[in-house]
Protein backbone atom coordinates (compact mmCIF):
# COMPACT_ATOMS: atom_id res chain seq x y z
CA UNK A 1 7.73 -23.10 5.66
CA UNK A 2 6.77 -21.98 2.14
CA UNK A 3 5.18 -18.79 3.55
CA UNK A 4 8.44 -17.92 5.96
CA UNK A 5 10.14 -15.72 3.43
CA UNK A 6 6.65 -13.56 3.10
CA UNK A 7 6.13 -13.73 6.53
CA UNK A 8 9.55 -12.13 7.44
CA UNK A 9 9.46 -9.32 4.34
CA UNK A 10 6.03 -8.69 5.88
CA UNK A 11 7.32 -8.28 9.58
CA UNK A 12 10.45 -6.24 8.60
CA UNK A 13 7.95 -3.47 6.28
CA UNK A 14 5.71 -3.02 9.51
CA UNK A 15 8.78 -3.14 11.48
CA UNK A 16 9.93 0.02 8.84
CA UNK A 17 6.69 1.75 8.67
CA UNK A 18 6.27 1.90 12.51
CA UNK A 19 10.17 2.72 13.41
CA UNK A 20 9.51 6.16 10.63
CA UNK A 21 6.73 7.00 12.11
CA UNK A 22 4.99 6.26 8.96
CA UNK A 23 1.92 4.49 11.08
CA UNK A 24 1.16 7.36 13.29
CA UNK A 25 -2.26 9.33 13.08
CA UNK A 26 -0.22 12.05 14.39
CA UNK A 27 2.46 12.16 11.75
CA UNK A 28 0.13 11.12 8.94
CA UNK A 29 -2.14 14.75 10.17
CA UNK A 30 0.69 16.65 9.93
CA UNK A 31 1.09 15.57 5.92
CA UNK A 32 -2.45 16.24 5.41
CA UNK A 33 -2.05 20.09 6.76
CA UNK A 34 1.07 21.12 4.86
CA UNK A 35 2.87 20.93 8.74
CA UNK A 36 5.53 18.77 8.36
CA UNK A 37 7.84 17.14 5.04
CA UNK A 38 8.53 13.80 7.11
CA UNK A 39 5.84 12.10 5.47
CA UNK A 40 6.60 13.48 1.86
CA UNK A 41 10.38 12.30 2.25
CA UNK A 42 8.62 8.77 2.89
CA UNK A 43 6.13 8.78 0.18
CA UNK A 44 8.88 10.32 -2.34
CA UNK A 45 11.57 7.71 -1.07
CA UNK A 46 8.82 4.72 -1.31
CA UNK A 47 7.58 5.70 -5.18
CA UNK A 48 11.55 6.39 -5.93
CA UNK A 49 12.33 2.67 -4.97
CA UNK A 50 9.29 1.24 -6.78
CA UNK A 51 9.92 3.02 -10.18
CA UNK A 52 13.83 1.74 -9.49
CA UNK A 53 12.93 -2.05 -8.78
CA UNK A 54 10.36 -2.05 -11.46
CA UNK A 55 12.74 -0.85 -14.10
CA UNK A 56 15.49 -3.21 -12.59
CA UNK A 57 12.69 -6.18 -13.10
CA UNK A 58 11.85 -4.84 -16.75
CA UNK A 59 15.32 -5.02 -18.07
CA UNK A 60 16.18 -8.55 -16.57
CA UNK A 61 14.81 -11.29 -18.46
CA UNK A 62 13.63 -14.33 -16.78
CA UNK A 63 13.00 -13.26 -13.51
CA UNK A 64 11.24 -15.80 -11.18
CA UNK A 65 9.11 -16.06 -8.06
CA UNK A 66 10.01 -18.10 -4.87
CA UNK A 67 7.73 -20.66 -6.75
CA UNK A 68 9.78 -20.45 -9.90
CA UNK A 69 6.72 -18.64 -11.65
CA UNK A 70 8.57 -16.26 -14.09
CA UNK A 71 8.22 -12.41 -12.93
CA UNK A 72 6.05 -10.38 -16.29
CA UNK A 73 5.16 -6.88 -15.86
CA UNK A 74 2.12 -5.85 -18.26
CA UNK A 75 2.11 -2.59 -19.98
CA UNK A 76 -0.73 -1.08 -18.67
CA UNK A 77 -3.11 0.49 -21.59
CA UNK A 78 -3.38 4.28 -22.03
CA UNK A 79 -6.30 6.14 -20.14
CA UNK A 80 -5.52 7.16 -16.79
CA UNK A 81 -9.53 8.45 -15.34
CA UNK A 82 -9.68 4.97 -13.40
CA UNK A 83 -6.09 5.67 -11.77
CA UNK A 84 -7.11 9.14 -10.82
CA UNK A 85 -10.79 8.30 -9.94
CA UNK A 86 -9.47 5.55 -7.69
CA UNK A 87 -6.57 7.96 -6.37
CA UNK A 88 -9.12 10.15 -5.70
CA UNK A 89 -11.47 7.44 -3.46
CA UNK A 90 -8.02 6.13 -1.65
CA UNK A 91 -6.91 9.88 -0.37
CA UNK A 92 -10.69 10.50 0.31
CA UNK A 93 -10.41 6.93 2.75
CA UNK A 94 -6.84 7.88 3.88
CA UNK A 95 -8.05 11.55 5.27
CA UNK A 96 -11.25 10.07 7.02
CA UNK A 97 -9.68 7.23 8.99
CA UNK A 98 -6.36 9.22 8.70
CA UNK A 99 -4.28 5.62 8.35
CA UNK A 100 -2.75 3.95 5.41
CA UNK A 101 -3.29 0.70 4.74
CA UNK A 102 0.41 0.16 4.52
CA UNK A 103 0.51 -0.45 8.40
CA UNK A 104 -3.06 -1.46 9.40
CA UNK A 105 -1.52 -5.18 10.39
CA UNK A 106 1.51 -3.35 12.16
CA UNK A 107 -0.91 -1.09 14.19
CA UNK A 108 -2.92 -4.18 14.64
CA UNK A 109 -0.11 -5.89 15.98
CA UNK A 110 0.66 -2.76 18.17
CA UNK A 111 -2.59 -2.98 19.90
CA UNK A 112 -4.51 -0.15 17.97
CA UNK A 113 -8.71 -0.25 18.00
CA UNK A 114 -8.36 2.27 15.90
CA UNK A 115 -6.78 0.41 13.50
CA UNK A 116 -9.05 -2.84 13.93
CA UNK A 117 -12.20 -0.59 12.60
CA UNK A 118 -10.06 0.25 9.92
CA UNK A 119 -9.23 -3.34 8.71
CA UNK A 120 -12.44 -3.96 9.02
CA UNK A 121 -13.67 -1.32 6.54
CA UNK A 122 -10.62 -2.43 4.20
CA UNK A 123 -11.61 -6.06 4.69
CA UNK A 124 -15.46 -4.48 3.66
CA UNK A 125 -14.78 -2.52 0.95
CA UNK A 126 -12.67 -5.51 -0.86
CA UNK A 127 -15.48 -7.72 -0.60
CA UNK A 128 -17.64 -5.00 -1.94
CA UNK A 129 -15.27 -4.16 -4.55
CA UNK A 130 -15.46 -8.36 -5.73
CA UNK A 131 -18.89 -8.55 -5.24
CA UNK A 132 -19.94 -5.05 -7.49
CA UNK A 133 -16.76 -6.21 -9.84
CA UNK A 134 -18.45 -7.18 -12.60
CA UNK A 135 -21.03 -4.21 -13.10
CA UNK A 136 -18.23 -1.18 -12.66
CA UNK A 137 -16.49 0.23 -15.59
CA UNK A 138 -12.72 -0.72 -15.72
């Protein structure tokens, strides 16, 4: 019962990302060519949000989880070659498979194989990432 409040955000943002067409190859091509804006609009809304909700969370003090743990946000330190290295290796994975990981479980969920050999390769290259953790450069 603890989990229900995840469980529902996480069925209504696949709900979101499949009803915009934000989960299909077809769509996410079309970005990737210069065809279409539909996916921009998304991406543009999406980063638009986050910047608002992370300023909103910023300026309230004492913010707290469903747990009651209370909500910090770090200031992250200057340097940005890991952010734009790991940009970089995420839009390299995103063009290949041509999905986002934003709606691998939705696709899942939707019956996509496609999207099975991508979870997979997500689920591979996290436990590569922990194992090789300690010898990369962060």
């Amino acid at each position: 019962m603890r989990f229900l409040p995840y469980l529902l955000a996480g069925l209504a943002f696949g709900f979101v990302l499949v009803k915009s067409e934000a989960a299909s190859w077809y769509r996410i091509m079309e970005m990737f060519h210069f065809q279409s804006f539909h996916m921009f609009g998304i991406m543009a809304t999406a980063i638009a949000t986050g910047l608002a909700g992370i300023r909103l969370l910023k300026r309230r003090d004492r913010l707290h989880t469903l747990e009651g743990e209370v909500i910090a946000i770090p200031e992250k330190p200057p340097g940005h070659l890991n952010y734009v290295l790991g940009g970089i290796i995420f839009g390299l994975g995103w063009g290949v498979i041509g999905l986002c990981p934003g709606p691998i479980f939705a696709l899942v969920g939707m019956g996509s194989i496609g999207a099975l050999a991508a979870l997979a390769g997500a689920l591979h290259g996290t436990w590569l990432y922990g194992y090789l953790k300690n010898r990369l450069p962060h």
